[in-house]
Protein backbone atom coordinates (compact mmCIF):
# COMPACT_ATOMS: atom_id res chain seq x y z
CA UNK A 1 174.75 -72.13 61.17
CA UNK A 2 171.59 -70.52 61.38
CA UNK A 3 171.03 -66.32 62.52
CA UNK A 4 169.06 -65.82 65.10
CA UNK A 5 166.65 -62.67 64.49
CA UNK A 6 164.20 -60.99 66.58
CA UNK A 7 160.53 -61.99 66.27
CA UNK A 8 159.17 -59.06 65.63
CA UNK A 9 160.87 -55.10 64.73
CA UNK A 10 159.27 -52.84 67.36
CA UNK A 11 157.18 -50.40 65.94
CA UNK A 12 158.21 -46.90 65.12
CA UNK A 13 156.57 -43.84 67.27
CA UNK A 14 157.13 -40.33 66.18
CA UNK A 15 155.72 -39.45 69.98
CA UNK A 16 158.64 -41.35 71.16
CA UNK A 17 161.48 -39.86 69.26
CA UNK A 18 162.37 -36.68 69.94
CA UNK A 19 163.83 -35.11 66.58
CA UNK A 20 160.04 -35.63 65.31
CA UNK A 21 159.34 -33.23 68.31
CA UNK A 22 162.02 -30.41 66.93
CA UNK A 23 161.19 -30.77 63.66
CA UNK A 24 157.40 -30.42 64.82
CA UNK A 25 158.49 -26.80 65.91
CA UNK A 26 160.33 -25.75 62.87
CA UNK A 27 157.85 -26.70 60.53
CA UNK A 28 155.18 -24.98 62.95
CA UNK A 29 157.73 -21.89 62.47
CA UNK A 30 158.33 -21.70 59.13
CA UNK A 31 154.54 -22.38 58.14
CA UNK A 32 153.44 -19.04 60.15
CA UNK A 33 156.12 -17.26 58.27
CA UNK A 34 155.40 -18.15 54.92
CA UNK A 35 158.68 -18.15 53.43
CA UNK A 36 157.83 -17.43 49.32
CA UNK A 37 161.16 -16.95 47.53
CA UNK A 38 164.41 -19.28 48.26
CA UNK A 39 165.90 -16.46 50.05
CA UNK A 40 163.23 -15.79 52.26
CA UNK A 41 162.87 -19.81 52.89
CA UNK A 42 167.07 -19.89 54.36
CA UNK A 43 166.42 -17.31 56.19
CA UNK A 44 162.82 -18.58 58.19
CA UNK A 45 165.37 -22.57 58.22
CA UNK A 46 168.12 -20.30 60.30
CA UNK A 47 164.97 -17.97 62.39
CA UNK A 48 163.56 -21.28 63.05
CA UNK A 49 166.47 -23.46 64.25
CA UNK A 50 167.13 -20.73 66.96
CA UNK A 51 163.84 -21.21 68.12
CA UNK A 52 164.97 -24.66 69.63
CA UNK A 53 165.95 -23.76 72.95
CA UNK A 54 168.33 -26.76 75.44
CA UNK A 55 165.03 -26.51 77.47
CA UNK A 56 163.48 -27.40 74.34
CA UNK A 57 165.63 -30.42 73.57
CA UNK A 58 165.45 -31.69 77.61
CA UNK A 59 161.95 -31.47 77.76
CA UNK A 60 161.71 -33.61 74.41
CA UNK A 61 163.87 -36.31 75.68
CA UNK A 62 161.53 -36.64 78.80
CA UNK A 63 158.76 -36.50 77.36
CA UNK A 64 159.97 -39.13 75.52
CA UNK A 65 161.18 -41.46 78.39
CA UNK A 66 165.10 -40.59 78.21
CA UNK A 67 166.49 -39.67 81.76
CA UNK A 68 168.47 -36.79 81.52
CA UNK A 69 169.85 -35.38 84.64
C-alpha cells in the first residue's frame, strides 16, 4: 500500500505568519536599546515583550489573513 503525499509543500512566508511580525518588533526594540552586558540584554527581552500590545497581536493576524472577531 502506497502513501499518498502532496505534490508540492507550500512555500513558507514570513509576511504571512504572524510571530515573524512580533518578533519583527522586539528585535526593532532591543536594537534601539543596545543592550551591552547580559543584564542589560534580560532586561531590554522583558521592556520589549511588553511592547506587544493584544492590538498588536489582532492586527498581525489580519494582516495576515486570520479572521478574528
Amino acid at each position: 500500500m502506497r502513501r499518498s503525499a502532496p505534490p508540492y509543500g507550500l512555500p513558507y512566508s514570513p509576511d504571512l505568519n504572524p510571530i515573524e511580525k512580533m518578533w519583527s518588533k522586539v528585535r526593532q526594540f532591543l536594537r534601539r536599546v543596545k543592550a551591552r552586558t547580559q543584564e542589560a540584554l534580560w532586561q531590554a527581552i522583558g521592556a520589549a515583550l511588553q511592547t506587544v500590545s493584544d492590538t498588536d497581536a489582532v492586527n498581525w493576524f489580519r494582516s495576515c489573513g486570520y479572521c478574528y472577531e
